[in-house]
PDB file of N, CA and C in Angstrom:
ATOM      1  N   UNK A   1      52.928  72.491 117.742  1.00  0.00           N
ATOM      2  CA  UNK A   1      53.243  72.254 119.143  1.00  0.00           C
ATOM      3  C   UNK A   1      54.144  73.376 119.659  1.00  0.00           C
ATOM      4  N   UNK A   2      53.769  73.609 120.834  1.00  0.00           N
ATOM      5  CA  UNK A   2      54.608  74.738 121.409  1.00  0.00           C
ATOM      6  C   UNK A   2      56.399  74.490 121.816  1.00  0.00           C
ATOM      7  N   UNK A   3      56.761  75.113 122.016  1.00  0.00           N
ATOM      8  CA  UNK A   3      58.808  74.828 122.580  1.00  0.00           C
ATOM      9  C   UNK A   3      58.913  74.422 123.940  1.00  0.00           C
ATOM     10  N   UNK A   4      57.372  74.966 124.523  1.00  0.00           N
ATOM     11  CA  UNK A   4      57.350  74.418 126.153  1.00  0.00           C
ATOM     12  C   UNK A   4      57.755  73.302 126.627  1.00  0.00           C
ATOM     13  N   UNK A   5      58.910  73.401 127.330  1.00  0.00           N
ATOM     14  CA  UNK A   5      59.132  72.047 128.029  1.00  0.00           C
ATOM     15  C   UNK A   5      57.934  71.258 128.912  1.00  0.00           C
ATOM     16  N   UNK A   6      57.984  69.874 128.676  1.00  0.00           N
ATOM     17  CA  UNK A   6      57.285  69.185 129.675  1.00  0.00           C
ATOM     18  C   UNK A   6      57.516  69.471 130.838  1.00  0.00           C
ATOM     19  N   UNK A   7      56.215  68.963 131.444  1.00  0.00           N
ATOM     20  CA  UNK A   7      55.991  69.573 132.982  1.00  0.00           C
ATOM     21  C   UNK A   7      56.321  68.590 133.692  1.00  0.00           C
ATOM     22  N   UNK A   8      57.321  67.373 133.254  1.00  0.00           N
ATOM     23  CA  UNK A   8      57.685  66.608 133.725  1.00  0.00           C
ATOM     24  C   UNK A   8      59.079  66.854 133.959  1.00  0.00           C
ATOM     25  N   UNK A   9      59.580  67.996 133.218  1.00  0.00           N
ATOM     26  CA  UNK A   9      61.132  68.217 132.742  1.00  0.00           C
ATOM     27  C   UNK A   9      61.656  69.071 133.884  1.00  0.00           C
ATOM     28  N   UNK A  10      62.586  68.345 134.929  1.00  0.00           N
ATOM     29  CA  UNK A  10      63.198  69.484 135.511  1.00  0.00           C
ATOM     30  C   UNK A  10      63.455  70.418 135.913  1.00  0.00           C
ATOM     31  N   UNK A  11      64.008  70.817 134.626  1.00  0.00           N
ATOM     32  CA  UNK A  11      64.131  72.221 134.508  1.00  0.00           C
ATOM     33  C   UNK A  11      62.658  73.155 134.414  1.00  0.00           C
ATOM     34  N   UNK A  12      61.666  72.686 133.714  1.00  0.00           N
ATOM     35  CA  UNK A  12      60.071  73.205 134.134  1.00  0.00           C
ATOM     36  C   UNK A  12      59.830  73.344 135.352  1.00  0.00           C
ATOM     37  N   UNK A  13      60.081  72.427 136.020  1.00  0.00           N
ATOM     38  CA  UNK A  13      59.415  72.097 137.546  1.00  0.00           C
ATOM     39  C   UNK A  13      60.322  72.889 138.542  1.00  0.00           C
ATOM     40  N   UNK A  14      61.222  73.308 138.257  1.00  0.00           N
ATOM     41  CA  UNK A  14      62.409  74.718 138.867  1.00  0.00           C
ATOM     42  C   UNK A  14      61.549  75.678 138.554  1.00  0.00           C
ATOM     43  N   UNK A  15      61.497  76.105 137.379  1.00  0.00           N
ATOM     44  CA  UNK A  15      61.283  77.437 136.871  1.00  0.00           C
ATOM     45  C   UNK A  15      59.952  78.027 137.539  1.00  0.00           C
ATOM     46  N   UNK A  16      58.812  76.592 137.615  1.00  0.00           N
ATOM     47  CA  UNK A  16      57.785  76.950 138.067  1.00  0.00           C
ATOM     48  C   UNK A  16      57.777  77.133 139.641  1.00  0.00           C
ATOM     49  N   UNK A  17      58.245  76.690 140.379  1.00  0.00           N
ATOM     50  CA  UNK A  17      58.928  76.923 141.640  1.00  0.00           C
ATOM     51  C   UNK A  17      59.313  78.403 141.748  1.00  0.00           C
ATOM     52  N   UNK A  18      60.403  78.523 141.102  1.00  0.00           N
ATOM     53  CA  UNK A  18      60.606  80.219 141.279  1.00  0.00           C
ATOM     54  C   UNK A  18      59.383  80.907 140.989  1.00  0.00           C
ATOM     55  N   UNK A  19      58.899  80.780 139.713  1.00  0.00           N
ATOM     56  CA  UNK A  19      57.725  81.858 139.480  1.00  0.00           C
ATOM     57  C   UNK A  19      56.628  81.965 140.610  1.00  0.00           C
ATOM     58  N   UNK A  20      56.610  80.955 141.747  1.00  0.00           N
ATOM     59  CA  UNK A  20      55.685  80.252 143.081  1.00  0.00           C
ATOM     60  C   UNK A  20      56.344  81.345 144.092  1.00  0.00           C
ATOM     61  N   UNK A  21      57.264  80.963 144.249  1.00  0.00           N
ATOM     62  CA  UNK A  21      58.290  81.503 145.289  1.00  0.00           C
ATOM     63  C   UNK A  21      58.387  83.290 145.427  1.00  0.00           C
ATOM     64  N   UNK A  22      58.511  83.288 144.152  1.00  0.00           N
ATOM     65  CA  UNK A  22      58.000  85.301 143.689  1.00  0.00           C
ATOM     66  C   UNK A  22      57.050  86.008 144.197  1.00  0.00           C
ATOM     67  N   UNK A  23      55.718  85.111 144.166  1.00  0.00           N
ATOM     68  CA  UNK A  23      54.418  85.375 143.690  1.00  0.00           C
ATOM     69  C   UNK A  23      54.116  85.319 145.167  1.00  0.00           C
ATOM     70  N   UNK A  24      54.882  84.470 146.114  1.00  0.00           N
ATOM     71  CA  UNK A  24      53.972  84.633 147.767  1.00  0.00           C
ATOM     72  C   UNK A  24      54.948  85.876 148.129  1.00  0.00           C
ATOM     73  N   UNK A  25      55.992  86.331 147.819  1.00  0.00           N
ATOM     74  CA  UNK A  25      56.855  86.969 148.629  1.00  0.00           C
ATOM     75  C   UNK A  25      56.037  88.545 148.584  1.00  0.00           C
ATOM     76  N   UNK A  26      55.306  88.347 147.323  1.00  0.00           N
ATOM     77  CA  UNK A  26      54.305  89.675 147.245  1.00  0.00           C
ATOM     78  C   UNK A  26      53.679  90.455 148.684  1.00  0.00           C
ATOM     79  N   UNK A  27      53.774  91.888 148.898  1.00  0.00           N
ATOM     80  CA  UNK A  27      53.336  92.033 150.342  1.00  0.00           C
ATOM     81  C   UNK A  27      51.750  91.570 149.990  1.00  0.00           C
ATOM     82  N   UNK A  28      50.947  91.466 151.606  1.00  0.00           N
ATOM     83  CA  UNK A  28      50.102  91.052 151.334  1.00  0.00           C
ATOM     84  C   UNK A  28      48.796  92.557 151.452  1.00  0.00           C
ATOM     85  N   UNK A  29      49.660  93.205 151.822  1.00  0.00           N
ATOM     86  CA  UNK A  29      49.028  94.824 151.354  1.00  0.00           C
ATOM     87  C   UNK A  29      48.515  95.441 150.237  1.00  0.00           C
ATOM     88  N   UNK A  30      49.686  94.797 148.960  1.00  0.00           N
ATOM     89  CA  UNK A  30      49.749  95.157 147.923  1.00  0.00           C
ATOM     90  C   UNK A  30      48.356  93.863 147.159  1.00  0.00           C
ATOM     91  N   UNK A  31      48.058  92.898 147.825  1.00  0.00           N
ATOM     92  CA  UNK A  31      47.424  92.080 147.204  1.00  0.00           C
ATOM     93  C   UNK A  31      45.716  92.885 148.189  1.00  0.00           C
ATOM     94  N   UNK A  32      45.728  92.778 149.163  1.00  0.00           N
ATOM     95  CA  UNK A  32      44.369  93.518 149.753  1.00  0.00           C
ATOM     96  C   UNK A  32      44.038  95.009 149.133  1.00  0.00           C
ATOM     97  N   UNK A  33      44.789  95.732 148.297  1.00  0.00           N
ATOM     98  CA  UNK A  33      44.250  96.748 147.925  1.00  0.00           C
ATOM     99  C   UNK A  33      43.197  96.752 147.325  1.00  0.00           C
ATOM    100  N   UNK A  34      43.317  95.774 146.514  1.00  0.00           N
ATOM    101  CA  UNK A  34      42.491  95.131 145.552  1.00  0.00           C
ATOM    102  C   UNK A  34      40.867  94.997 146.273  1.00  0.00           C
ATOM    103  N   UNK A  35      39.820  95.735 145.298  1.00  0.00           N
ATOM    104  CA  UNK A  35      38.109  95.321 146.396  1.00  0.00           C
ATOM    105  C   UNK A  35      38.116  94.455 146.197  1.00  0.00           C
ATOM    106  N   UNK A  36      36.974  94.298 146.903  1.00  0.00           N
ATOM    107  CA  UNK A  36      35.921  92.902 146.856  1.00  0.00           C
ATOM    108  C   UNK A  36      35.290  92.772 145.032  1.00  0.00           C
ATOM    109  N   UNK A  37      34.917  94.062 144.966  1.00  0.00           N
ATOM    110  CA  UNK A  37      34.485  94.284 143.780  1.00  0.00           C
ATOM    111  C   UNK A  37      35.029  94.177 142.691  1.00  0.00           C
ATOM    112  N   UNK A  38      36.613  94.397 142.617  1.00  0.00           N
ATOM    113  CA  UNK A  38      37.187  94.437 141.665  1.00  0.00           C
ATOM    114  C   UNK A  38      37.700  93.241 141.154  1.00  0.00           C
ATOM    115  N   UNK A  39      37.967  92.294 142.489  1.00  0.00           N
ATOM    116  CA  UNK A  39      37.792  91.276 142.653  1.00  0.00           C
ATOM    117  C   UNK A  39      37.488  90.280 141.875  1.00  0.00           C
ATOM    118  N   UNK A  40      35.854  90.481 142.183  1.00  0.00           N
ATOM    119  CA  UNK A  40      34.893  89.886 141.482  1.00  0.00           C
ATOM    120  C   UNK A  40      34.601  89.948 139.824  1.00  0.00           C
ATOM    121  N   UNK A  41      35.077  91.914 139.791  1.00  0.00           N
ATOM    122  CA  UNK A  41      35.021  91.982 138.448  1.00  0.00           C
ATOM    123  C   UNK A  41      33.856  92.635 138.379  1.00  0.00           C
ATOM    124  N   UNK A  42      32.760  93.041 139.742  1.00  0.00           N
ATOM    125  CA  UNK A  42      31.725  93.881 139.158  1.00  0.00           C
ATOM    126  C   UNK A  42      31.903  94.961 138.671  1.00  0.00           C
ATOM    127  N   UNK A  43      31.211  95.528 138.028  1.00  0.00           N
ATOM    128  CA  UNK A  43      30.647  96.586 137.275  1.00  0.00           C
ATOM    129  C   UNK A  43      29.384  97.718 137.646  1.00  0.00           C
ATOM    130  N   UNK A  44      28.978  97.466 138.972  1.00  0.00           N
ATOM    131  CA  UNK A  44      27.774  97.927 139.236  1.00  0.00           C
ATOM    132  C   UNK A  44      28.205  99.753 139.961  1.00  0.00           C
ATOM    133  N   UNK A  45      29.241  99.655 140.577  1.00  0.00           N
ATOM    134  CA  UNK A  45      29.908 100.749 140.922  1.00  0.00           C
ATOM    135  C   UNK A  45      31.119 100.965 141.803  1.00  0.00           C
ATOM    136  N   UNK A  46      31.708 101.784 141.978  1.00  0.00           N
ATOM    137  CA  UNK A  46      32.639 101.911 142.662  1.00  0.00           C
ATOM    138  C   UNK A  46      32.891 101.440 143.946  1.00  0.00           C
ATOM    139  N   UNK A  47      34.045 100.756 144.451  1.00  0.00           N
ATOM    140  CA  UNK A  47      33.773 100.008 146.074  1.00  0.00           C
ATOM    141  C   UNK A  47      35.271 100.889 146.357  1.00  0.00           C
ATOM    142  N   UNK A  48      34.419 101.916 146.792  1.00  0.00           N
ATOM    143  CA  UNK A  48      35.919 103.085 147.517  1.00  0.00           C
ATOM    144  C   UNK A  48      36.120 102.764 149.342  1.00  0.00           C
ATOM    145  N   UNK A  49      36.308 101.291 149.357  1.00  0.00           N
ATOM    146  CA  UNK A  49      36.538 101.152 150.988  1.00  0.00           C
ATOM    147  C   UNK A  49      35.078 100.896 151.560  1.00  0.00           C
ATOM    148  N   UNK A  50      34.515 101.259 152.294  1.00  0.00           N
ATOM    149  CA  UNK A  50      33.527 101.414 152.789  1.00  0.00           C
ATOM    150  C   UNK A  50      32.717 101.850 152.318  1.00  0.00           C
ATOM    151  N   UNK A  51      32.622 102.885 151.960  1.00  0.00           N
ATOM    152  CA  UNK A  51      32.150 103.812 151.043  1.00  0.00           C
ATOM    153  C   UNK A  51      31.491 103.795 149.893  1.00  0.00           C
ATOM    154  N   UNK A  52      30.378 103.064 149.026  1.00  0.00           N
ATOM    155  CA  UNK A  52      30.268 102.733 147.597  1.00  0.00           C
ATOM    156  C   UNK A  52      29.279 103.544 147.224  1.00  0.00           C
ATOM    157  N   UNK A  53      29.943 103.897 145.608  1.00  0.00           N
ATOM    158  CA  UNK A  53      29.298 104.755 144.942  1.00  0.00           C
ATOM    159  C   UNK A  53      28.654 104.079 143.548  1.00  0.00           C
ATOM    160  N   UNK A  54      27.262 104.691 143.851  1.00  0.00           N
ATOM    161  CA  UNK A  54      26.384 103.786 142.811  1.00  0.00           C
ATOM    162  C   UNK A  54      25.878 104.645 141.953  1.00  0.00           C
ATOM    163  N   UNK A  55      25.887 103.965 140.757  1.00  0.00           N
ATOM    164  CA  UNK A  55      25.744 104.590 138.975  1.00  0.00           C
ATOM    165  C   UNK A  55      24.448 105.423 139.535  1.00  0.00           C
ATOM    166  N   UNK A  56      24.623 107.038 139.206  1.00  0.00           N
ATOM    167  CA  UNK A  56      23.024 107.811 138.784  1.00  0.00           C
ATOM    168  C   UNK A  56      22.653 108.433 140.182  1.00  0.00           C
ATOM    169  N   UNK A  57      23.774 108.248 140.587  1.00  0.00           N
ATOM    170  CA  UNK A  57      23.733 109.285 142.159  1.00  0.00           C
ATOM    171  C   UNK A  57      24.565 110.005 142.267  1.00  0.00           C
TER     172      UNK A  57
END
């Protein structure tokens, strides 16, 4: 069994709060940089903005 406190415990339910609280304060610039593609996780080719560059061209 792990040392993890229950998620019933207090002090869990703080901690996870902060780690919440962190995570929106993120700009939301820094989160849109991110493609569609990369996103997703494809693999088919590059998504440079508008712009996409496809394998063998």
């Amino acid at each position: 069994m792990s040392a993890d406190p229950a998620p019933d415990d207090p002090s869990h339910v703080e901690m996870v709060a902060e780690k919440l609280a962190v995570a929106l304060k993120m700009p939301l610039r820094r989160i849109k940089r991110e493609t569609p593609g990369e996103a997703a996780g494809g693999e088919d080719g590059l998504n440079l903005g508008r712009h996409r560059v496809r394998p063998g061209r």
